[in-house]
Protein backbone atom coordinates (compact mmCIF):
# COMPACT_ATOMS: atom_id res chain seq x y z
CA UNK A 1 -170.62 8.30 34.55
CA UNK A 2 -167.15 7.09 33.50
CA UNK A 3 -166.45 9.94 30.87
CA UNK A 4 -167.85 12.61 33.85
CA UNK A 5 -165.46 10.79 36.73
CA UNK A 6 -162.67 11.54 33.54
CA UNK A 7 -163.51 14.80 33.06
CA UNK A 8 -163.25 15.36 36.93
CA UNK A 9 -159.64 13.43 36.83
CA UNK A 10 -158.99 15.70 33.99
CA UNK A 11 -159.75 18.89 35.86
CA UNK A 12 -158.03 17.71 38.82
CA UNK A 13 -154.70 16.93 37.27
CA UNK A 14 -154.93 20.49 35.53
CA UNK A 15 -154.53 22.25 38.53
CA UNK A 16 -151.30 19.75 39.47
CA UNK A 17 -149.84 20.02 35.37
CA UNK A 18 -147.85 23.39 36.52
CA UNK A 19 -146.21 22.83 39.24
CA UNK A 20 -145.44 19.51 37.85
CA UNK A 21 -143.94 20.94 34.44
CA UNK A 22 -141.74 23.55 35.98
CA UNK A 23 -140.81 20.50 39.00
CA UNK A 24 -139.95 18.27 36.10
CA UNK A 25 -138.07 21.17 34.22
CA UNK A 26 -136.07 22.95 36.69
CA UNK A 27 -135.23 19.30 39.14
CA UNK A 28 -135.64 16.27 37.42
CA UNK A 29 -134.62 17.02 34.27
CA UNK A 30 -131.58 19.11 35.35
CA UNK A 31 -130.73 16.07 37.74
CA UNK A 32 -131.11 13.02 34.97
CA UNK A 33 -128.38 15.21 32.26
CA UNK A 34 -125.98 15.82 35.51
CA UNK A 35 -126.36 12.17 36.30
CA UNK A 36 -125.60 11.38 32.76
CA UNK A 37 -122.32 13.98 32.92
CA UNK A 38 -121.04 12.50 35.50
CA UNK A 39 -119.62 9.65 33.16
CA UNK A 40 -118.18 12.02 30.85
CA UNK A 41 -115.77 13.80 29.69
CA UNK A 42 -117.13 17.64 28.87
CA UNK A 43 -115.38 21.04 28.62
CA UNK A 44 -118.67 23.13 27.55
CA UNK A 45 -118.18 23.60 24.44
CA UNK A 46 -116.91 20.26 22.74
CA UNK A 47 -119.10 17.23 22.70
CA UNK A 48 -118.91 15.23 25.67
CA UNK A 49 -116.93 12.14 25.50
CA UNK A 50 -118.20 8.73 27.43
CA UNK A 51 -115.53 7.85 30.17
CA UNK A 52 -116.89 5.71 32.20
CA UNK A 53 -116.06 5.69 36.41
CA UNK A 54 -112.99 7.89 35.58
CA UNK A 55 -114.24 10.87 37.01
CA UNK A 56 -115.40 9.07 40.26
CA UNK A 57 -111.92 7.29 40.37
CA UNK A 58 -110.23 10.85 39.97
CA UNK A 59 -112.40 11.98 42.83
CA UNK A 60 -110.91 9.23 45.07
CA UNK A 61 -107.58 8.21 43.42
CA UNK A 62 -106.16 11.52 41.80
CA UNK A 63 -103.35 11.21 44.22
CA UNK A 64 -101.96 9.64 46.54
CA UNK A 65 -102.75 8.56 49.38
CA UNK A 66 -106.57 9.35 48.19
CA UNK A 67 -107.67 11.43 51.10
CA UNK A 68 -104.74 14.21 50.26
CA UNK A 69 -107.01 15.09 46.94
CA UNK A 70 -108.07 18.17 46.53
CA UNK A 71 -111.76 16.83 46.91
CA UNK A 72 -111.31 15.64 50.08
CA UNK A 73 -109.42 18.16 51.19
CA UNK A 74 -112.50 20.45 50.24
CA UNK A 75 -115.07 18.13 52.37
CA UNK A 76 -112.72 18.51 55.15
CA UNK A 77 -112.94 21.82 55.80
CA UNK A 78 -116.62 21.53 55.39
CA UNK A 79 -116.48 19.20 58.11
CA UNK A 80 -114.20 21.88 60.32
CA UNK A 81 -116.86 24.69 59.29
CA UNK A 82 -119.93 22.21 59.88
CA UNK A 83 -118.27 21.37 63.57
CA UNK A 84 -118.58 24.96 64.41
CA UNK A 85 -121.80 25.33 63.10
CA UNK A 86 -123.23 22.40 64.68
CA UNK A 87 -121.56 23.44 67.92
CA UNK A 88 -120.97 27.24 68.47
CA UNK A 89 -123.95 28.04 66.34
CA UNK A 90 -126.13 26.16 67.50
CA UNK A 91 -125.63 26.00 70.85
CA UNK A 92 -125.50 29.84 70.86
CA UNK A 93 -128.78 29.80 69.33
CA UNK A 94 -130.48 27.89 71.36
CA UNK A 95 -129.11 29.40 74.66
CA UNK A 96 -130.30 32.21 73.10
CA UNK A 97 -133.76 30.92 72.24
CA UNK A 98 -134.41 29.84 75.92
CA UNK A 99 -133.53 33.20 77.22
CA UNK A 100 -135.68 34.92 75.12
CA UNK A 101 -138.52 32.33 75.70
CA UNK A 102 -138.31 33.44 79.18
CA UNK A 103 -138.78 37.06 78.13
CA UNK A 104 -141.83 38.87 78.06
CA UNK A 105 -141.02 42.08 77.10
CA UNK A 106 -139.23 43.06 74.19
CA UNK A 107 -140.07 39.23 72.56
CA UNK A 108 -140.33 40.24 69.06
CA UNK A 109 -137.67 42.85 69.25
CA UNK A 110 -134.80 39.89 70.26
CA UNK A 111 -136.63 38.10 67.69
CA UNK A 112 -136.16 40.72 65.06
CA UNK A 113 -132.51 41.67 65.83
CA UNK A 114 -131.46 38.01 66.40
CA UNK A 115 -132.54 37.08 62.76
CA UNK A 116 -131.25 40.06 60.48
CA UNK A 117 -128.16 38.36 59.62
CA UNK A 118 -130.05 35.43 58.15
CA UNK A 119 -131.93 37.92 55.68
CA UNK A 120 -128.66 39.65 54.55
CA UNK A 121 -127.13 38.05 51.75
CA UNK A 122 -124.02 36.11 51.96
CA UNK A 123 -122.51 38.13 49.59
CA UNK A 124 -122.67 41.03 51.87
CA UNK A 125 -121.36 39.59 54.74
CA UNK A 126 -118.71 38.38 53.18
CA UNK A 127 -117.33 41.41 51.62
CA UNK A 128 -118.03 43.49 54.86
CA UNK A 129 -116.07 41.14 57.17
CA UNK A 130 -113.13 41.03 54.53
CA UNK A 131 -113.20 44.81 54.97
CA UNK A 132 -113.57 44.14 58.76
CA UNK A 133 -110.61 41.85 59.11
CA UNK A 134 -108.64 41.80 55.62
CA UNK A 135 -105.21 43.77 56.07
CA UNK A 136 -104.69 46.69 53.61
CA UNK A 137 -105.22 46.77 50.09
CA UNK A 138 -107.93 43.89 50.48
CA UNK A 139 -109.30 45.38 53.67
CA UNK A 140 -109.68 48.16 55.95
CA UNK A 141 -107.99 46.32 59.03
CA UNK A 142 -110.71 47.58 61.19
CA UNK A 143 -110.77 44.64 63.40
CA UNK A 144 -107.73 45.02 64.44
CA UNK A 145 -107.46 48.73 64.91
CA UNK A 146 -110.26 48.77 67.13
CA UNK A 147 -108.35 46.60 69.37
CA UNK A 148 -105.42 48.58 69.46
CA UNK A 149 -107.56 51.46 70.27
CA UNK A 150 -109.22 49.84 72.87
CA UNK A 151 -105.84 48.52 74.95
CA UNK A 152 -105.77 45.52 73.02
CA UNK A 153 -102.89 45.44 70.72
CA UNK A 154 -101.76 42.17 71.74
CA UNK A 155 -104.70 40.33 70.04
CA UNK A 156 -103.95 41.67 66.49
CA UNK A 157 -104.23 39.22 64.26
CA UNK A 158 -103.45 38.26 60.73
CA UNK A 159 -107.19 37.18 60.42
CA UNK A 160 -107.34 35.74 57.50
CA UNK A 161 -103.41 34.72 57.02
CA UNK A 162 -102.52 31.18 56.42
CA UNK A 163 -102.85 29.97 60.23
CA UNK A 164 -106.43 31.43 61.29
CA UNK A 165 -108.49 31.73 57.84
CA UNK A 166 -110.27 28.79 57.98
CA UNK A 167 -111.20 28.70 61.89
CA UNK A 168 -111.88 32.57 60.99
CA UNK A 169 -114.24 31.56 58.34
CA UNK A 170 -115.87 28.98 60.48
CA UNK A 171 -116.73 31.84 63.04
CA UNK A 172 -117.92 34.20 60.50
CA UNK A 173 -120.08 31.53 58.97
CA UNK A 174 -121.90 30.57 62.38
CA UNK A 175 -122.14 34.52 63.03
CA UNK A 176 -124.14 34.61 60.12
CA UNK A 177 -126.65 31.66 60.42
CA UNK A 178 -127.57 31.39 64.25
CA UNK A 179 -130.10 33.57 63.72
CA UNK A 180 -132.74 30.79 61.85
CA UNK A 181 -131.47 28.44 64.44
CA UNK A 182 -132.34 30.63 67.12
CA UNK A 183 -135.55 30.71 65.39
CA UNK A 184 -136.48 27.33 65.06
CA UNK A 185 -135.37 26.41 68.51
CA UNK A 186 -137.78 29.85 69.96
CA UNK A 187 -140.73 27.75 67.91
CA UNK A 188 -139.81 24.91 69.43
CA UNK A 189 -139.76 25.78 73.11
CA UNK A 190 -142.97 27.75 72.61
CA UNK A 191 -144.67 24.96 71.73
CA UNK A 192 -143.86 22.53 75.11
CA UNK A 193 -147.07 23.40 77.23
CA UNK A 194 -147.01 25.16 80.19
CA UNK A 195 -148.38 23.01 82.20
CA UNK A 196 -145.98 20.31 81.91
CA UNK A 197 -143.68 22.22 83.55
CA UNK A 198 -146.08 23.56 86.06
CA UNK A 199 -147.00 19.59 87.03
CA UNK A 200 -142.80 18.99 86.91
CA UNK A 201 -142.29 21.81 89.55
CA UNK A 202 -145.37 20.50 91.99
CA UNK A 203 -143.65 16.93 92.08
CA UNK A 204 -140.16 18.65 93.45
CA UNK A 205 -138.72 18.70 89.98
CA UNK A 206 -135.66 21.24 90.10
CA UNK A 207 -134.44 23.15 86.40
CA UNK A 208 -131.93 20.80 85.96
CA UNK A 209 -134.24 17.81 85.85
CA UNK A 210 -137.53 19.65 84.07
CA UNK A 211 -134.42 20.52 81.08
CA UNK A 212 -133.41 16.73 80.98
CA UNK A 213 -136.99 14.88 81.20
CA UNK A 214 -139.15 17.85 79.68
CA UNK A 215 -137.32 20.38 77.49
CA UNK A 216 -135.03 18.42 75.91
CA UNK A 217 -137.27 15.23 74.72
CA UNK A 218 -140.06 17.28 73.43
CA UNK A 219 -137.41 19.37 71.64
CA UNK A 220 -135.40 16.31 69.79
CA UNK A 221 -137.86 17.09 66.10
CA UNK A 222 -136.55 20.25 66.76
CA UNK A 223 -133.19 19.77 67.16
CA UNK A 224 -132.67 16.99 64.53
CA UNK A 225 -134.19 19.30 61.93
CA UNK A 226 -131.79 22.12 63.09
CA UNK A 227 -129.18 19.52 62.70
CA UNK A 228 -129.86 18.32 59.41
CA UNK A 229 -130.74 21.77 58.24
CA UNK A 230 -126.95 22.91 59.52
CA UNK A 231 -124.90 20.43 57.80
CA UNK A 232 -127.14 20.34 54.53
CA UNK A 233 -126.52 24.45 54.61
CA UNK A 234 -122.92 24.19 55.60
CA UNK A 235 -121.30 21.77 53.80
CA UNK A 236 -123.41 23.60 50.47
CA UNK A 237 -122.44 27.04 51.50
CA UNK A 238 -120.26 28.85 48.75
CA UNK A 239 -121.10 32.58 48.85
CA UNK A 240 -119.71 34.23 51.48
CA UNK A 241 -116.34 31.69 51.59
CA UNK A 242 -116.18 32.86 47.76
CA UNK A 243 -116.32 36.43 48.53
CA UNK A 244 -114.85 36.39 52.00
CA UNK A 245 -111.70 34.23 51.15
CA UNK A 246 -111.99 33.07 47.40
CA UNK A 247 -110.73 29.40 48.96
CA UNK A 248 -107.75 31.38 50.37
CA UNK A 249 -105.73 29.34 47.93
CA UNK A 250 -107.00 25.61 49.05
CA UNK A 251 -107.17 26.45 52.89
CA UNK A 252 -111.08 27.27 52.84
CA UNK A 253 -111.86 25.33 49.83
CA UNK A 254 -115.42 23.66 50.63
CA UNK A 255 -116.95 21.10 48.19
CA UNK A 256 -119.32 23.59 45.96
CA UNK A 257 -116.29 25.66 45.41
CA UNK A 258 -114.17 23.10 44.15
CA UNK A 259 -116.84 21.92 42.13
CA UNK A 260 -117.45 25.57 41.01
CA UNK A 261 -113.56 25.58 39.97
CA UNK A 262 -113.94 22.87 38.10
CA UNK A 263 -116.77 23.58 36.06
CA UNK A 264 -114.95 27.40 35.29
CA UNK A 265 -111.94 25.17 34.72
CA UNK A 266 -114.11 23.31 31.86
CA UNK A 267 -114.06 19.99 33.69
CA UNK A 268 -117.63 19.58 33.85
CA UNK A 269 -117.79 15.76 33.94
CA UNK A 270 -115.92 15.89 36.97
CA UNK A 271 -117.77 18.49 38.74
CA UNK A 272 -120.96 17.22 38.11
CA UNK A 273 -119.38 13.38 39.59
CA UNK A 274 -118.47 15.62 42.47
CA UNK A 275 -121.55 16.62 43.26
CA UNK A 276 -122.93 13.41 43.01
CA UNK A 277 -120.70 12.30 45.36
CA UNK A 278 -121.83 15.17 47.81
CA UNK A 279 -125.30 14.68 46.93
CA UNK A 280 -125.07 10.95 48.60
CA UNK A 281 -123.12 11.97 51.30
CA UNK A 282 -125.37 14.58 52.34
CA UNK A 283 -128.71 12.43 52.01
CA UNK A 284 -126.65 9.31 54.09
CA UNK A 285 -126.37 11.99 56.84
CA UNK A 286 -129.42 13.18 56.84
CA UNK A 287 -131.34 9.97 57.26
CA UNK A 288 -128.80 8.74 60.04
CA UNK A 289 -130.03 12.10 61.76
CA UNK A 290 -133.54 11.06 61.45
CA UNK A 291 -132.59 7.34 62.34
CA UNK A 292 -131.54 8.32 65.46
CA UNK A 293 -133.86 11.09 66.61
CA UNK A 294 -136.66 8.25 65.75
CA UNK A 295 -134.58 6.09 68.64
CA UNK A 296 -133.88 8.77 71.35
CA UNK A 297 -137.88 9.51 70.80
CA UNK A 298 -138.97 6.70 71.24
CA UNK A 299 -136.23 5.69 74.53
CA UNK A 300 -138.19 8.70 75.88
CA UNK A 301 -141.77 7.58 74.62
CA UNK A 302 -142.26 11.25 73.66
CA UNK A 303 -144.11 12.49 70.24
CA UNK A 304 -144.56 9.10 69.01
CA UNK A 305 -147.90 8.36 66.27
């Protein structure tokens, strides 16, 4: 009985051993040896030297005052581009999302169109709006001609100069991802029964209140996973800032790319401590999100277990 119960245990676990090898290889593994890094000093090639907290001090001392480091500096404009995304984007999305909810023909052709940028790779975009808005040789200028040939002239822009690059990037950056926001929102909404706001509109309820006391309660999962989902993308994003920009010289540096630089400039230790760093910023966010989507639930005594 034991040795069959064994040999069932055995069988079991076989199943699991694959998925738990390649877990093990390709996560854990790669996280323990960047953990261990992080405390030394390593160029790639040499053997890496034990340094203690120096590369976390560098991170927040390296000048100063600290927060004029180049690392903060980077998770700055990760904040800038996250504000947009969390704001713009999103709210474009979901404006979007309860238009098209409303829709009943041509659903899954808004659906389609609203979520090709999210399939195209960031690469792509990137290099297509630098032709878009990039002044000869790096571009094409087209941005701005089309304005000119449209009456508009006086908008022309240096796009990506000094003064607009980043809040350009920002915009280009939400342009690309509303489209799995808009998404996740159009799941959301179609998932509030009908008949709740059927029963809203027989009390006297107008839109205004059926948005506040229905839409928006039922839809806080939703929206605290869209959240989450938007900073965790946006302060990782690297792609299309690297071929968009290339950091523009500091002004759209964003944390991956500095810690990208740093591991090209064979400062691995410290890249590595960086995205440590980023690592536990990201998951301290994340868990406030959830934190307080559990409490505006639970004001609202809506989707609770």
């Amino acid at each position: 009985m034991i040795s069959q119960t064994l040999r069932d245990k055995s069988v079991s676990f076989s199943f699991v051993l694959p998925a738990l090898l390649i877990f093990s290889i390709f996560y854990i593994y790669p996280f323990l040896y960047i953990f261990i890094l992080s405390f030394q000093e390593y160029d790639l090639i040499s053997q890496p030297t034990y340094v203690g907290f120096a590369n976390f001090r560098e991170i927040f001392s390296d000048v100063t005052p600290w927060w004029n480091s180049m690392w903060w500096n980077s998770v700055r404009n990760g904040i800038f581009i996250t504000f947009w995304a969390l704001t713009f984007q999103n709210i474009l999305a979901f404006l979007l999302a309860m238009g098209v909810d409303k829709v009943i023909r041509l659903n899954k052709f808004y659906r389609v169109v609203f979520f090709l940028l999210p399939v195209l790779s960031e690469i792509i975009i990137g290099v297509l709006m630098k032709q878009l808005l990039a002044s000869e040789p790096v571009g094409r200028d087209v941005f701005n001609q089309m304005l000119s040939h449209t009456g508009l002239g006086a908008l022309r822009q240096s796009w990506l100069g000094e003064h607009r690059v980043l809040l350009t990037t920002a915009l280009v950056h939400c342009w690309k991802g509303f489209g799995w926001a808009f998404i996740i929102f159009l799941a959301g909404l179609q998932s509030i029964p009908e008949q709740l706001y059927e029963a809203a509109r027989i009390d006297g309820a107008n839109a205004f209140q059926t948005f506040l006391r229905i839409t928006l309660p039922l839809l806080m999962p939703v929206t605290t996973l869209v959240i989450v989902l938007t900073i965790l993308g946006t302060m990782q994003t690297f792609a299309m800032i690297f071929a968009l920009t290339g950091g523009a010289g500091g002004l759209t540096e964003v944390p991956v790319m500095l810690i990208y630089n740093h591991i090209k400039g064979a400062q691995a230790g410290l890249a590595c401590a960086e995205g440590i760093v980023l690592g536990l910023m990201l998951i301290i966010v994340s868990f406030s999100m959830f934190f307080i989507s559990k409490k505006i639930r639970a004001k609202y005594g809506v989707l609770q277990n």
